[in-house]
N, C-alpha and C. Protein backbone atom coordinates (compact mmCIF):
# COMPACT_ATOMS: atom_id res chain seq x y z
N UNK A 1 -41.21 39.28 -57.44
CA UNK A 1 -40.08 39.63 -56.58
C UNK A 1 -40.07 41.14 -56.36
N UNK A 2 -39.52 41.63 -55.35
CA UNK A 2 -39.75 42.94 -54.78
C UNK A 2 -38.90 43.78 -55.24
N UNK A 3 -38.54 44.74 -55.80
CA UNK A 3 -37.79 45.85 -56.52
C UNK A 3 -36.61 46.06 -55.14
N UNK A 4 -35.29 45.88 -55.84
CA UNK A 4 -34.16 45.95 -54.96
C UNK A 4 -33.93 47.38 -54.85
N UNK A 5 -33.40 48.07 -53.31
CA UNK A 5 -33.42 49.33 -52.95
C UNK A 5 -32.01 49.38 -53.18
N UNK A 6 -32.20 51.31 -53.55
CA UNK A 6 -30.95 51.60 -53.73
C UNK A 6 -30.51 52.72 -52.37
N UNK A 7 -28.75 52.01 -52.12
CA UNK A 7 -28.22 52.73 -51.17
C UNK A 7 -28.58 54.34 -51.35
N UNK A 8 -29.06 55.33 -50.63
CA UNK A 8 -29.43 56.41 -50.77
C UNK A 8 -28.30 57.21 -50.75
N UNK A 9 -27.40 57.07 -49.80
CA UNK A 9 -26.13 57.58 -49.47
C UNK A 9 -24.65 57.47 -50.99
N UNK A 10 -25.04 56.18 -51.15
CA UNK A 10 -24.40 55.74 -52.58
C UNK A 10 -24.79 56.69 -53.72
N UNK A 11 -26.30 56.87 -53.78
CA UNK A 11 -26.76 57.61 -55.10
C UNK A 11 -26.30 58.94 -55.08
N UNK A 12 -25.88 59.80 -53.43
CA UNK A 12 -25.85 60.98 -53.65
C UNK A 12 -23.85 61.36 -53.83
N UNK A 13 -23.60 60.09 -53.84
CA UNK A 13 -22.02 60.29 -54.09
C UNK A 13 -21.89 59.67 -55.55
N UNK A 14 -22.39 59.28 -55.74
CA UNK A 14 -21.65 58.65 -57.19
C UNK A 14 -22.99 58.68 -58.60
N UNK A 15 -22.38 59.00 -60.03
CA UNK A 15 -23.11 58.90 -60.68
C UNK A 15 -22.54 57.59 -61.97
N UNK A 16 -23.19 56.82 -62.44
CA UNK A 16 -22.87 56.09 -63.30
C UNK A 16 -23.47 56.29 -64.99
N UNK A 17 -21.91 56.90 -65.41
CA UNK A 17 -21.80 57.22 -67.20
C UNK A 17 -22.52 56.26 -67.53
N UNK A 18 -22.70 56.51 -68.97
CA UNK A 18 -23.16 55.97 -70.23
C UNK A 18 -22.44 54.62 -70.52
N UNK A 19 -21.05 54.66 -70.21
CA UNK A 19 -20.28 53.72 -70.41
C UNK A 19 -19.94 52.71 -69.50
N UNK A 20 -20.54 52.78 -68.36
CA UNK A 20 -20.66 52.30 -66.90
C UNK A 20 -19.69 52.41 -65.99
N UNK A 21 -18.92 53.47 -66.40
CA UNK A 21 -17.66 54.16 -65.14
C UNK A 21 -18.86 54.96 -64.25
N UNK A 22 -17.69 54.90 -63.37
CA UNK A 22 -18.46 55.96 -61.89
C UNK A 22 -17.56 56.66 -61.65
N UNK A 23 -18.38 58.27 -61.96
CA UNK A 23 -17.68 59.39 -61.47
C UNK A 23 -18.13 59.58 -59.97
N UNK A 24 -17.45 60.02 -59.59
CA UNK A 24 -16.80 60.77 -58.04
C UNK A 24 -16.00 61.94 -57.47
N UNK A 25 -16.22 62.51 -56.45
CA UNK A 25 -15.77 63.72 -56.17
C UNK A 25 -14.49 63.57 -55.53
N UNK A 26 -13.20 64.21 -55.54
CA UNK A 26 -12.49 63.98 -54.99
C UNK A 26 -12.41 64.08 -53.37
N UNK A 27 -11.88 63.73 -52.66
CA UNK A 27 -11.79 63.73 -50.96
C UNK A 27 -10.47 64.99 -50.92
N UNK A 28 -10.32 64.94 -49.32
CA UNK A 28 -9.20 65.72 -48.72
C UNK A 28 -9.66 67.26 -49.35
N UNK A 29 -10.96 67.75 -49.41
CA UNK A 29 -11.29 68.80 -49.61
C UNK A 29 -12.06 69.64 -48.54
N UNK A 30 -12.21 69.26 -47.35
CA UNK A 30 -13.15 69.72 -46.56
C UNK A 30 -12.00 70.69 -45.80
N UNK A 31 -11.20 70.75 -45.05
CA UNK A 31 -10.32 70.85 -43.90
C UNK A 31 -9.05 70.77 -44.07
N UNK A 32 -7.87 71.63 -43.32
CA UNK A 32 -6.60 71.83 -43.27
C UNK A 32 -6.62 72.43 -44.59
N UNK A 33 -7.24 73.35 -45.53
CA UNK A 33 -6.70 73.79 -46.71
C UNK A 33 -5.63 75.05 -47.04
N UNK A 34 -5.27 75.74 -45.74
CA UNK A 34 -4.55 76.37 -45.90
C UNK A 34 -2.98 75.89 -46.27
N UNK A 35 -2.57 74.59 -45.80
CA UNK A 35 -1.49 74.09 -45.71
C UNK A 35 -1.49 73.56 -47.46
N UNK A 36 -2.32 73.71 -48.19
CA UNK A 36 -2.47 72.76 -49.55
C UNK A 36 -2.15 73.80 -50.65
N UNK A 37 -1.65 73.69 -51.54
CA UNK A 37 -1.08 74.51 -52.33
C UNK A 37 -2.41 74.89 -53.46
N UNK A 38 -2.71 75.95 -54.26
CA UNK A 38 -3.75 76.28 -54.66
C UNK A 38 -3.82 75.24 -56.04
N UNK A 39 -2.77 74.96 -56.56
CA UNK A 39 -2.74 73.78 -57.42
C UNK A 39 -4.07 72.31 -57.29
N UNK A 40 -3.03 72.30 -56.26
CA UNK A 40 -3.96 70.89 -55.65
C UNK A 40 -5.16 71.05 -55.57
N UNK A 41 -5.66 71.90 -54.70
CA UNK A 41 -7.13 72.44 -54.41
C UNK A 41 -8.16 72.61 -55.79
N UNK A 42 -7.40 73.36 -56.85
CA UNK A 42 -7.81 73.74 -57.93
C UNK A 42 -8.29 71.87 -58.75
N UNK A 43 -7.19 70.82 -58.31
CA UNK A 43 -7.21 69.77 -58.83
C UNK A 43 -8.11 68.80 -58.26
N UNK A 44 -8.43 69.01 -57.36
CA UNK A 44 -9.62 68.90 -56.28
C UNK A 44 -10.96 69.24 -56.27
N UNK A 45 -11.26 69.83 -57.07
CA UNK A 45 -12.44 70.32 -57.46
C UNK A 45 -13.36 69.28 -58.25
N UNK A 46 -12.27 69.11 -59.67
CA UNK A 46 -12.74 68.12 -60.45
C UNK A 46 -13.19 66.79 -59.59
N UNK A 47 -14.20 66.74 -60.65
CA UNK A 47 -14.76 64.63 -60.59
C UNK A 47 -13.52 63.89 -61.29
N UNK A 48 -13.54 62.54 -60.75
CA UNK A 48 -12.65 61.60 -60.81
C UNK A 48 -13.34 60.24 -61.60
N UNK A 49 -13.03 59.30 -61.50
CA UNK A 49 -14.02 58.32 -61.96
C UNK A 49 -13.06 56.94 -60.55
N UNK A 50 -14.02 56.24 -60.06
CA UNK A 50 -13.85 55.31 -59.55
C UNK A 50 -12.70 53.97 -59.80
N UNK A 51 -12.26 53.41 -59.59
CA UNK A 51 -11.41 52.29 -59.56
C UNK A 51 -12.13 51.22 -59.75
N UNK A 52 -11.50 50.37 -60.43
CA UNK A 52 -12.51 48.78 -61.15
C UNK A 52 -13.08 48.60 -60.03
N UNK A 53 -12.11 48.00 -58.85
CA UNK A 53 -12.64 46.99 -57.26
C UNK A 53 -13.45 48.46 -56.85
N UNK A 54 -14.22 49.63 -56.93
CA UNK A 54 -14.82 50.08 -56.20
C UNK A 54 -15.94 49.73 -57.16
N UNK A 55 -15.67 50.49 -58.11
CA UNK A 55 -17.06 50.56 -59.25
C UNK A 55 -17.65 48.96 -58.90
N UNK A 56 -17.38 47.93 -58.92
CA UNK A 56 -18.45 46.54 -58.64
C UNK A 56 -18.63 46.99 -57.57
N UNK A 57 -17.98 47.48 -56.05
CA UNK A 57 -19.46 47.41 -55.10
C UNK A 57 -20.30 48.58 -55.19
N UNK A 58 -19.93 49.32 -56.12
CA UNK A 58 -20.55 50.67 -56.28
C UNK A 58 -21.73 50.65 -56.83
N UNK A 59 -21.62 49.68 -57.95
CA UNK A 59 -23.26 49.15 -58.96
C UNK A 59 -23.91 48.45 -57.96
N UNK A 60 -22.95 47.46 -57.00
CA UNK A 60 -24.09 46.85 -56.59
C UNK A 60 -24.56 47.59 -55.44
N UNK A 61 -24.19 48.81 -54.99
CA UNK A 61 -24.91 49.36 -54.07
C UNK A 61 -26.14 50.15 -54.94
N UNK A 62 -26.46 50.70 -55.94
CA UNK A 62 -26.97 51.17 -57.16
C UNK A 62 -27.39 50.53 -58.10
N UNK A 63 -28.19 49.57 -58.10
CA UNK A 63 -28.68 48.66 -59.32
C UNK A 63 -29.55 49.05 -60.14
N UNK A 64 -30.28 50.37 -60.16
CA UNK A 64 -30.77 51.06 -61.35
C UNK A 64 -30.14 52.02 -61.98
N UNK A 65 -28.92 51.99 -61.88
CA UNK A 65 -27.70 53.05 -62.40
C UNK A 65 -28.09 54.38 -61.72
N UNK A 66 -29.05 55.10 -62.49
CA UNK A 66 -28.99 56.42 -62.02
C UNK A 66 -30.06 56.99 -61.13
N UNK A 67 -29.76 57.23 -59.65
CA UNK A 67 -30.82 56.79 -58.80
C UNK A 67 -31.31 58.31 -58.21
């Protein structure tokens, strides 16, 4: 059987821990940042980790974990 491909676009957004969470970058960081308080922005920076219902289509877009 033929080695299943991994979403390319998937691998360069998400990485999957040791423990099989998926970290992620936060959004709402590109644009309008003047209106955003430096708090937020600052909180924005950080990685996040994914939500249960994303993380399953997230592996299965990624089936060798770390791609």
């Amino acid at each position: 059987m033929p080695k299943m491909k991994t979403n390319r676009g998937a691998a360069k957004r998400f990485k999957i821990t040791k423990n099989g969470k998926v970290k992620k970058a936060n959004g709402f960081k590109s644009h309008l940042l003047e209106a955003k308080p430096s708090k937020r922005k600052r909180r924005l920076r950080k990685a996040t980790t994914a939500s249960t219902s994303e993380t399953e289509k997230i592996k299965r877009m990624m089936p060798y974990g770390r791609a």
